[in-house]
PDB file of N, CA and C in Angstrom:
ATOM      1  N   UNK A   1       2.357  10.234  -7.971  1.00  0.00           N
ATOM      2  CA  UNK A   1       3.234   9.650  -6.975  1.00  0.00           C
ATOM      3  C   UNK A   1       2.560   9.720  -5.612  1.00  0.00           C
ATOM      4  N   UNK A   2       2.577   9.125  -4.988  1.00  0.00           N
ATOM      5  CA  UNK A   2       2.327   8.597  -3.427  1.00  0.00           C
ATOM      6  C   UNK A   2       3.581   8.312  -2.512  1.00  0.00           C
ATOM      7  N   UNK A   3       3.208   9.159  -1.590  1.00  0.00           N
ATOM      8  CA  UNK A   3       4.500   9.219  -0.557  1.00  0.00           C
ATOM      9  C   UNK A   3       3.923   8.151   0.705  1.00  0.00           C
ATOM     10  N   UNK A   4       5.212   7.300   0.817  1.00  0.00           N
ATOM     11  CA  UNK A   4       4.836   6.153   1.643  1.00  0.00           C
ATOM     12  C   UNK A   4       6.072   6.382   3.278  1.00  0.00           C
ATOM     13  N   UNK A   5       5.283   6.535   4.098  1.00  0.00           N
ATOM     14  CA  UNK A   5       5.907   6.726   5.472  1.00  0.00           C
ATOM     15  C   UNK A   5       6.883   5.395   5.647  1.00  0.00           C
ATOM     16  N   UNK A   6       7.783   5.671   6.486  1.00  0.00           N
ATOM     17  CA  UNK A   6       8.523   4.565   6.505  1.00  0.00           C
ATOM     18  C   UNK A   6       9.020   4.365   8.087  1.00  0.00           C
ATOM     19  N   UNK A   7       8.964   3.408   9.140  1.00  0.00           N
ATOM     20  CA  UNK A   7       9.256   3.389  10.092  1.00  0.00           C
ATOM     21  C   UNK A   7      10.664   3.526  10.381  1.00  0.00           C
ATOM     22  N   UNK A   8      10.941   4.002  11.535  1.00  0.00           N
ATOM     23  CA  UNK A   8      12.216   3.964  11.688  1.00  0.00           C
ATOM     24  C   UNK A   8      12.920   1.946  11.962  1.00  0.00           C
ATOM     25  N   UNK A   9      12.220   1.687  12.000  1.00  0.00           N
ATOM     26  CA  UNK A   9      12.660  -0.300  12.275  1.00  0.00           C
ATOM     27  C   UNK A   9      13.357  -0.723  10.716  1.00  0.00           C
ATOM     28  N   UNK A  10      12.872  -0.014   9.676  1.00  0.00           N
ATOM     29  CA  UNK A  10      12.777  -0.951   8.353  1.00  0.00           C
ATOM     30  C   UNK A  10      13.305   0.389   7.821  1.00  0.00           C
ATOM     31  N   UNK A  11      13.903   1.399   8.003  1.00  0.00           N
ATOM     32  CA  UNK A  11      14.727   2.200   7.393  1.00  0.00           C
ATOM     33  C   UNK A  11      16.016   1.527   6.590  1.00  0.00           C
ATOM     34  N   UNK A  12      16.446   0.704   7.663  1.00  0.00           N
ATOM     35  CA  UNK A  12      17.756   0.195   6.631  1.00  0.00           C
ATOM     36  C   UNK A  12      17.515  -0.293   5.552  1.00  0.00           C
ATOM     37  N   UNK A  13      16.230  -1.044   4.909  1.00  0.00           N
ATOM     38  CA  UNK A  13      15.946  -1.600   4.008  1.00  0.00           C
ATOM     39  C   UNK A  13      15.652   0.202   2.510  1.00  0.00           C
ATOM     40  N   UNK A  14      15.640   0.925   3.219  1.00  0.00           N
ATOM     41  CA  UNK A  14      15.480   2.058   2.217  1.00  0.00           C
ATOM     42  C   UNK A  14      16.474   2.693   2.324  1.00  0.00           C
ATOM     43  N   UNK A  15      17.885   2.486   2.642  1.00  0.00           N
ATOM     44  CA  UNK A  15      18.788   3.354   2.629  1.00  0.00           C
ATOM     45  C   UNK A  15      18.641   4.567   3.694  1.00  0.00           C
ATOM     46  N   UNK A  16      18.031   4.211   5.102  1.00  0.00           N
ATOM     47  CA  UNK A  16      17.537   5.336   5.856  1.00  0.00           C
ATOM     48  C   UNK A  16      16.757   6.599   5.695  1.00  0.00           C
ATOM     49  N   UNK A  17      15.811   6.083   4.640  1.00  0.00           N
ATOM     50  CA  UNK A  17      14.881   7.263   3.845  1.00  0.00           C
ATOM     51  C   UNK A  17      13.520   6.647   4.941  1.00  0.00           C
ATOM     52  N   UNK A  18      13.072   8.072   5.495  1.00  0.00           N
ATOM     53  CA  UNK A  18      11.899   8.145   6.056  1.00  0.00           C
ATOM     54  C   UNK A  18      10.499   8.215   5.736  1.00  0.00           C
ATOM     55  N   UNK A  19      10.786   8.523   3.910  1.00  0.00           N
ATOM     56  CA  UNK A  19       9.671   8.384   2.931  1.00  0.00           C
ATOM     57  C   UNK A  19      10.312   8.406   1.896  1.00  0.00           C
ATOM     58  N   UNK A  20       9.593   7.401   0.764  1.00  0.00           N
ATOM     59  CA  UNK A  20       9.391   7.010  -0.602  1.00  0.00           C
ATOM     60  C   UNK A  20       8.482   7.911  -1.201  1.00  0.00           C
ATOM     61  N   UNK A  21       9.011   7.864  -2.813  1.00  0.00           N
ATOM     62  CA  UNK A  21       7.499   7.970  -3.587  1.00  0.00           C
ATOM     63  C   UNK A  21       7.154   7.018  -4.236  1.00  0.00           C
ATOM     64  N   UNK A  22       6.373   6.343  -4.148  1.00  0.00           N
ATOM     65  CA  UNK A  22       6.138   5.644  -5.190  1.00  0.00           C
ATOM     66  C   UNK A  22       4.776   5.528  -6.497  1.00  0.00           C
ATOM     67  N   UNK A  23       4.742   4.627  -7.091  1.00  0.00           N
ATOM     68  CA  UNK A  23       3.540   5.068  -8.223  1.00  0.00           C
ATOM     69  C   UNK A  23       2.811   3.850  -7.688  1.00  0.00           C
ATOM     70  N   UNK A  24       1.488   3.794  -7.420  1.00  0.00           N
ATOM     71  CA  UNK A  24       0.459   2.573  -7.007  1.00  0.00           C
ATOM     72  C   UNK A  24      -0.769   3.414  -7.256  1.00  0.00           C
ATOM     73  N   UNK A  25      -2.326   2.823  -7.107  1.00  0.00           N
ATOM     74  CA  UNK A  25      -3.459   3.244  -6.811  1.00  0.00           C
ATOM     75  C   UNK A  25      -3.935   2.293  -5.824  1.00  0.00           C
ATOM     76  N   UNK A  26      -3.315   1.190  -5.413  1.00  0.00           N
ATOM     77  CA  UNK A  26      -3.900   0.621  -4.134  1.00  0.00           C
ATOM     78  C   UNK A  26      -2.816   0.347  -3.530  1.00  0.00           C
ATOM     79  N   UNK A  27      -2.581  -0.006  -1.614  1.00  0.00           N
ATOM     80  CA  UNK A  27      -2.048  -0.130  -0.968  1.00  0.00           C
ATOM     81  C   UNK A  27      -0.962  -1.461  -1.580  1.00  0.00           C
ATOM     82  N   UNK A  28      -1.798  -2.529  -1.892  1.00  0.00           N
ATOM     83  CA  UNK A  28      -1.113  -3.741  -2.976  1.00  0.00           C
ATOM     84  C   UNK A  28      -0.137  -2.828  -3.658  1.00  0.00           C
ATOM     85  N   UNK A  29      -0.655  -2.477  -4.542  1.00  0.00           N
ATOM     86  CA  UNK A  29       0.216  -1.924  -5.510  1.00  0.00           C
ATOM     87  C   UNK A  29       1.618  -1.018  -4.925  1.00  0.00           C
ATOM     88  N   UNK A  30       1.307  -0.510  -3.894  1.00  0.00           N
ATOM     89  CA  UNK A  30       2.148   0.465  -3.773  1.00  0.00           C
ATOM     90  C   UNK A  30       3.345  -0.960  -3.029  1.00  0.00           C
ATOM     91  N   UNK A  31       2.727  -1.385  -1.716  1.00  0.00           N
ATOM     92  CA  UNK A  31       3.471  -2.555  -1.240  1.00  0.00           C
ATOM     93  C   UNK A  31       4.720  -3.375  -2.278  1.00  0.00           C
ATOM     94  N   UNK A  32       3.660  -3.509  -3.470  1.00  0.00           N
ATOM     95  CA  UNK A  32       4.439  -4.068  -4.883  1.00  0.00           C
ATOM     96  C   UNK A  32       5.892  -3.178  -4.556  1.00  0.00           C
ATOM     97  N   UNK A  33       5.571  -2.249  -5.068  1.00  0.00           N
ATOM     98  CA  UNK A  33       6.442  -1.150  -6.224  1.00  0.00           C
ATOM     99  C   UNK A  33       7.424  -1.076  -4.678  1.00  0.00           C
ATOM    100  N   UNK A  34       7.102  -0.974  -3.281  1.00  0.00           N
ATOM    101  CA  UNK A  34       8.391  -0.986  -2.427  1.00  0.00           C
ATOM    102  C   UNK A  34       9.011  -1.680  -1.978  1.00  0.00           C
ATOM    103  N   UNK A  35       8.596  -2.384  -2.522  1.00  0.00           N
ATOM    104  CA  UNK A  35       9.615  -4.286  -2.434  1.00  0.00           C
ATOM    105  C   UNK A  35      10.207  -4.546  -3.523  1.00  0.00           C
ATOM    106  N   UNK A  36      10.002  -3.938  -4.757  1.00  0.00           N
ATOM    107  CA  UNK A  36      11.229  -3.897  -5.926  1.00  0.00           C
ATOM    108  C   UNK A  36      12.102  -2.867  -5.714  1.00  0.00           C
ATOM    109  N   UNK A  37      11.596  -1.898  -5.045  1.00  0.00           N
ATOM    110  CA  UNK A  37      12.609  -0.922  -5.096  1.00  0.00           C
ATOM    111  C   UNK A  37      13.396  -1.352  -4.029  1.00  0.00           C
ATOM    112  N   UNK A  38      13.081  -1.468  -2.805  1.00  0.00           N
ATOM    113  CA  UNK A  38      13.699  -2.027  -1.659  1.00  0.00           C
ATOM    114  C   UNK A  38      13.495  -3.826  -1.595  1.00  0.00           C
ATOM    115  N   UNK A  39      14.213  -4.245  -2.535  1.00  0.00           N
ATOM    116  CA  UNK A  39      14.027  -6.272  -2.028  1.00  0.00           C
ATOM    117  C   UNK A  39      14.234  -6.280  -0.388  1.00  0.00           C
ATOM    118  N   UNK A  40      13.251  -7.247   0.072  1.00  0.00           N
ATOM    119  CA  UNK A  40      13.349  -7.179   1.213  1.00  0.00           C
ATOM    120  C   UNK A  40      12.455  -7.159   2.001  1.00  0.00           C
ATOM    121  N   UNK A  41      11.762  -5.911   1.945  1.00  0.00           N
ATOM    122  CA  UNK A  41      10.895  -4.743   2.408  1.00  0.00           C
ATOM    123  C   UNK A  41       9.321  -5.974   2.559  1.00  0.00           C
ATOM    124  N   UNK A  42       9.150  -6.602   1.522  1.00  0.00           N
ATOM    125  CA  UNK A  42       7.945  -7.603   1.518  1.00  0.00           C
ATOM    126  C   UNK A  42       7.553  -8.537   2.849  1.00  0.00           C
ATOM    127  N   UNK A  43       8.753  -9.315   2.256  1.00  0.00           N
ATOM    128  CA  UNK A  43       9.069 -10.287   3.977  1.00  0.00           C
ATOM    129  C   UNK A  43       9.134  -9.801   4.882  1.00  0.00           C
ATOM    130  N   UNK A  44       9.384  -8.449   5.027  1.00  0.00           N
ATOM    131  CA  UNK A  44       9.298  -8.032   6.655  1.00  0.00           C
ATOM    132  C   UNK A  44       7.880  -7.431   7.271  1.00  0.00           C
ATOM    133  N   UNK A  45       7.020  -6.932   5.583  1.00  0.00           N
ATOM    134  CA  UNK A  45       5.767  -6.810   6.727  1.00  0.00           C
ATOM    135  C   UNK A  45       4.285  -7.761   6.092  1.00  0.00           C
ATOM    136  N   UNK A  46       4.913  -8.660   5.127  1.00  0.00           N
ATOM    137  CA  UNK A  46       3.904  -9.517   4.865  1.00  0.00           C
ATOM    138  C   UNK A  46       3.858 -11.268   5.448  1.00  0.00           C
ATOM    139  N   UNK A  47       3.055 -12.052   5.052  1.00  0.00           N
ATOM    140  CA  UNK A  47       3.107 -13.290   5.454  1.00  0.00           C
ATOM    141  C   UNK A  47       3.087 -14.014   4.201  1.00  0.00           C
ATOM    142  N   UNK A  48       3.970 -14.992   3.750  1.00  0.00           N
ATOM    143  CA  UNK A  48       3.818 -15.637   2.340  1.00  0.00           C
ATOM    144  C   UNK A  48       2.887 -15.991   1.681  1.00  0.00           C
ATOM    145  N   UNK A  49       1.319 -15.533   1.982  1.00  0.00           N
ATOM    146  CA  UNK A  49       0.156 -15.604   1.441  1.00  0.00           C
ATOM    147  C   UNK A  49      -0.132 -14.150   0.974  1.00  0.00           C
ATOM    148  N   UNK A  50       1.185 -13.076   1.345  1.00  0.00           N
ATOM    149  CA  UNK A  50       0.632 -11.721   0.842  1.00  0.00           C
ATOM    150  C   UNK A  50      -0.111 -11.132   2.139  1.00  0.00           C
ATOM    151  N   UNK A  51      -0.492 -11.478   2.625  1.00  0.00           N
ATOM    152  CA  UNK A  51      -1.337 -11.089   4.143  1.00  0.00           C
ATOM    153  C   UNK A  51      -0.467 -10.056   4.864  1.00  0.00           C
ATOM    154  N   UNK A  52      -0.676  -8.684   4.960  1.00  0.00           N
ATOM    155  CA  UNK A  52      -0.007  -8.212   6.331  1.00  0.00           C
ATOM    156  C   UNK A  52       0.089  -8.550   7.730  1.00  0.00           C
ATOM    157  N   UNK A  53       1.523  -8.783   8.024  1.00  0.00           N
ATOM    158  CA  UNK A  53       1.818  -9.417   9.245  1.00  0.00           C
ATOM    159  C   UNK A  53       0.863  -9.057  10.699  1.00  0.00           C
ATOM    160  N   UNK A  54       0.671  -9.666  11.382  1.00  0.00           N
ATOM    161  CA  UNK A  54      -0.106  -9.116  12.691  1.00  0.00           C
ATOM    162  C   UNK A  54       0.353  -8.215  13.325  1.00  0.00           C
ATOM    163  N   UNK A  55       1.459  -7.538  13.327  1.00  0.00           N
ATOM    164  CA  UNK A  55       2.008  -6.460  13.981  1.00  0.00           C
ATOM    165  C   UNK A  55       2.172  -5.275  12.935  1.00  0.00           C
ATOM    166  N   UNK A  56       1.738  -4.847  11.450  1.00  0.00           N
ATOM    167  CA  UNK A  56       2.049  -4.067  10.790  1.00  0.00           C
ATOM    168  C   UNK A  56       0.438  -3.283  10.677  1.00  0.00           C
ATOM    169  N   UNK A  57       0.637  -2.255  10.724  1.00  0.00           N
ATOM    170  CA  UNK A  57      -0.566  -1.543  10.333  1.00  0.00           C
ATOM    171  C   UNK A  57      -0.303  -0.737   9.415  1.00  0.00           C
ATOM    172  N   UNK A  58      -1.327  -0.035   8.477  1.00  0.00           N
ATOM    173  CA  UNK A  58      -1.239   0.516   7.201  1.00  0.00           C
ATOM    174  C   UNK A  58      -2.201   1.302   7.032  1.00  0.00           C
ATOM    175  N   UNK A  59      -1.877   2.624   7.308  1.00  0.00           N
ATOM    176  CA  UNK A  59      -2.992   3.865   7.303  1.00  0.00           C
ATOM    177  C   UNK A  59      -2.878   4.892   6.195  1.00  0.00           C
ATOM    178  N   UNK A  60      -4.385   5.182   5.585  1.00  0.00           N
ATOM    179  CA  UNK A  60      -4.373   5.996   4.227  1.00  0.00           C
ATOM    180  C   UNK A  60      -4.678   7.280   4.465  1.00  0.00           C
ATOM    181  N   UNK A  61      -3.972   8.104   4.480  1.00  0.00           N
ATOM    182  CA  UNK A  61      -4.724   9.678   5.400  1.00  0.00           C
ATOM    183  C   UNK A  61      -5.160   9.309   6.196  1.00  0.00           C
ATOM    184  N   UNK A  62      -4.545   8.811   7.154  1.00  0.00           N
ATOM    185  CA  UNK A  62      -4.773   8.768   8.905  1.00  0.00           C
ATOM    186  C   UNK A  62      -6.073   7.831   8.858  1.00  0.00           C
ATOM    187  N   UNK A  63      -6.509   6.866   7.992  1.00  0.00           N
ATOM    188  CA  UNK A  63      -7.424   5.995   8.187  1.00  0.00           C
ATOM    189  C   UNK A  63      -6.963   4.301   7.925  1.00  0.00           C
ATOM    190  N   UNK A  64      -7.200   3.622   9.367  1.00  0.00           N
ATOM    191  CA  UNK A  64      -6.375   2.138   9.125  1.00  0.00           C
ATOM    192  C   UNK A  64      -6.937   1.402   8.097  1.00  0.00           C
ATOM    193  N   UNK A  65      -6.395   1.078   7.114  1.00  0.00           N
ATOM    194  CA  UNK A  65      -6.588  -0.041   5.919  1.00  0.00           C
ATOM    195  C   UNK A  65      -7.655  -1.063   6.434  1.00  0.00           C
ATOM    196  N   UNK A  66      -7.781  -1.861   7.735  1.00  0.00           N
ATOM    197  CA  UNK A  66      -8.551  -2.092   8.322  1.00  0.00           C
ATOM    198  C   UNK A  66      -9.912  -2.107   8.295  1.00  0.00           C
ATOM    199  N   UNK A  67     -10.216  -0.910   8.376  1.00  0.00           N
ATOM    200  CA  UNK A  67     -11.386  -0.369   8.408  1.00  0.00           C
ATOM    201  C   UNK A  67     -11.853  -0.102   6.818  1.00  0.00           C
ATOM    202  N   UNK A  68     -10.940   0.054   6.110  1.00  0.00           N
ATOM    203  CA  UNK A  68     -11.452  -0.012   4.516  1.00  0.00           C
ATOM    204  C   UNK A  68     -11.726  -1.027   3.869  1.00  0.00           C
ATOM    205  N   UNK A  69     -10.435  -1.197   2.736  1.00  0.00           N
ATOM    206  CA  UNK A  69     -10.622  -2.643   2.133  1.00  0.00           C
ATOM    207  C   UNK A  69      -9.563  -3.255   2.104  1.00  0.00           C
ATOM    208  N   UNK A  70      -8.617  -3.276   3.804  1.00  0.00           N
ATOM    209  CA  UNK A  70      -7.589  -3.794   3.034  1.00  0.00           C
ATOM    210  C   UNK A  70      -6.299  -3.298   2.539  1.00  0.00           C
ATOM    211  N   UNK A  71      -5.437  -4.359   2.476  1.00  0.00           N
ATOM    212  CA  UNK A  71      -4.570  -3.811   1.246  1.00  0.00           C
ATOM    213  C   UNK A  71      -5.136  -3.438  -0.388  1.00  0.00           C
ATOM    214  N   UNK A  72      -6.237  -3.911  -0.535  1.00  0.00           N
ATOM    215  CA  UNK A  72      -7.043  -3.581  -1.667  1.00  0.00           C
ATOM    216  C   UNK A  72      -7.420  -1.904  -2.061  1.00  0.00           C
ATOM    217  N   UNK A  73      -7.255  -1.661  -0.622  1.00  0.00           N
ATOM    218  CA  UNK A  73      -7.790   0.105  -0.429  1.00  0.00           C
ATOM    219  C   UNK A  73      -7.138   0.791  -1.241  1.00  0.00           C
ATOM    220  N   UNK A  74      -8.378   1.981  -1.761  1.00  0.00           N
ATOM    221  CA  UNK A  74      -7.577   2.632  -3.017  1.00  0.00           C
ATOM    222  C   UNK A  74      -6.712   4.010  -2.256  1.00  0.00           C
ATOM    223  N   UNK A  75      -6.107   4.421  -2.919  1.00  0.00           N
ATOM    224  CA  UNK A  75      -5.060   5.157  -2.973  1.00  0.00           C
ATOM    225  C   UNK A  75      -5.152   6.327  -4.061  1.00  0.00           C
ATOM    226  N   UNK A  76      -5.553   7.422  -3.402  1.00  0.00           N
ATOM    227  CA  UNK A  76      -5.617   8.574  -4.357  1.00  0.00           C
ATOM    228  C   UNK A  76      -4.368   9.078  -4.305  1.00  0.00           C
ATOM    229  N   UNK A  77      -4.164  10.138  -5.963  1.00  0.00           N
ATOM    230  CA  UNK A  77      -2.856  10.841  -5.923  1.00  0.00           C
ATOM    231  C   UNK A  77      -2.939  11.914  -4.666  1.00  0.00           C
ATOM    232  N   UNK A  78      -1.906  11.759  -4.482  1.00  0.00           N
ATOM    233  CA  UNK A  78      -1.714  13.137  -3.434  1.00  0.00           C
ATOM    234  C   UNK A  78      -1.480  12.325  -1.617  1.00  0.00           C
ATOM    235  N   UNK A  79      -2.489  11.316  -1.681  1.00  0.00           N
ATOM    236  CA  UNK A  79      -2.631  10.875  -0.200  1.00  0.00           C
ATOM    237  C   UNK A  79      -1.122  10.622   0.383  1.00  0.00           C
ATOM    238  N   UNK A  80      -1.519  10.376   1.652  1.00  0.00           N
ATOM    239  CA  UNK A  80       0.242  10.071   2.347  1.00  0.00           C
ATOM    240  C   UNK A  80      -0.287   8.604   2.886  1.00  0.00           C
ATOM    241  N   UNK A  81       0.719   7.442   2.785  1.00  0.00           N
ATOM    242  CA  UNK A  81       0.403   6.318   3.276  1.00  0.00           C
ATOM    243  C   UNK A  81       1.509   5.898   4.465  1.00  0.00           C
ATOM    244  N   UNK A  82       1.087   5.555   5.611  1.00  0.00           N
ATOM    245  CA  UNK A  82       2.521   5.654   6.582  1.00  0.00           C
ATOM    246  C   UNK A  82       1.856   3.947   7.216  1.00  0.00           C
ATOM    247  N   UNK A  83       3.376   2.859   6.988  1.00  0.00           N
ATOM    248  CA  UNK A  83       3.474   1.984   7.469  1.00  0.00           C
ATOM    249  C   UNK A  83       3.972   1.989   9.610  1.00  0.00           C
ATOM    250  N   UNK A  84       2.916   1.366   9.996  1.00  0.00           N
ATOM    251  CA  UNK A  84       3.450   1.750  11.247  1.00  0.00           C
ATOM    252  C   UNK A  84       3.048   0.545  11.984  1.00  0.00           C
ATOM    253  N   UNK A  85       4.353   0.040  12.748  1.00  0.00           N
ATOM    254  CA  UNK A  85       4.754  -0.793  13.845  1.00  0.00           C
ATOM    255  C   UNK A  85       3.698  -0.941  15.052  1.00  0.00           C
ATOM    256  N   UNK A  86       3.034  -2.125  15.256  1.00  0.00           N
ATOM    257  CA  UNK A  86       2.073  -2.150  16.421  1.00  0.00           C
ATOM    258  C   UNK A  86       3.237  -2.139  17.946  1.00  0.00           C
ATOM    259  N   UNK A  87       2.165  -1.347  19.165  1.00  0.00           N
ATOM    260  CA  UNK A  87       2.738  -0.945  19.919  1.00  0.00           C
ATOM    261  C   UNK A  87       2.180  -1.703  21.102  1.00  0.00           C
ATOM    262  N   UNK A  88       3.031  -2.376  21.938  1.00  0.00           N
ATOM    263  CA  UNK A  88       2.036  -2.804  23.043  1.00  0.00           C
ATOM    264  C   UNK A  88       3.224  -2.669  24.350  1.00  0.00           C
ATOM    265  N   UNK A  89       2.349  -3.110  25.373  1.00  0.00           N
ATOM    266  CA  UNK A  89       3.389  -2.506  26.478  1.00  0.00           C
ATOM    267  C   UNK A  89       2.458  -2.948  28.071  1.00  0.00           C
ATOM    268  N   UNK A  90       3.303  -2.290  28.842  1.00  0.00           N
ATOM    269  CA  UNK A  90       1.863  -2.074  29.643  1.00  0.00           C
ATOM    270  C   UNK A  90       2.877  -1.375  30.634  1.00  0.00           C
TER     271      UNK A  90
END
């Protein structure tokens, strides 16, 4: 199981749970498995090509998906994966 962070924006879509577990070995996969559990959850941080939205970031033990492979990035047991809201401001 893989524990998936959950923002406080998209809580309602989990019943106000701040983390999941779910079963995946890649970020895909896990994305999968929290959009069946939570319908919903997809459309709010993907783009209908599957693409993560421009404002969603997705870090694997504190390392941005980004910089790996992706939602492709693997996913070891144990890791913590935390979906998090881009921040801008000034």
């Amino acid at each position: 199981m893989t524990v998936v962070r959950i923002p406080t924006q998209l809580r309602e879509l989990t019943g106000g749970a701040a983390e999941v577990d779910l079963e995946g070995s890649t970020v895909r996969e896990l994305l999968a498995a929290l959009d069946a559990a939570h319908p919903g959850f997809g459309e709010r941080i993907a783009e209908p090509d599957g693409s993560l939205r421009r404002f969603v970031n997705i870090f694997v033990a504190e390392e941005d998906i980004r910089f790996l492979d992706g939602v492709d990035s693997v996913v070891a047991p144990g890791q913590v994966v935390s979906i998090v809201p881009a921040v801008a401001g000034g």
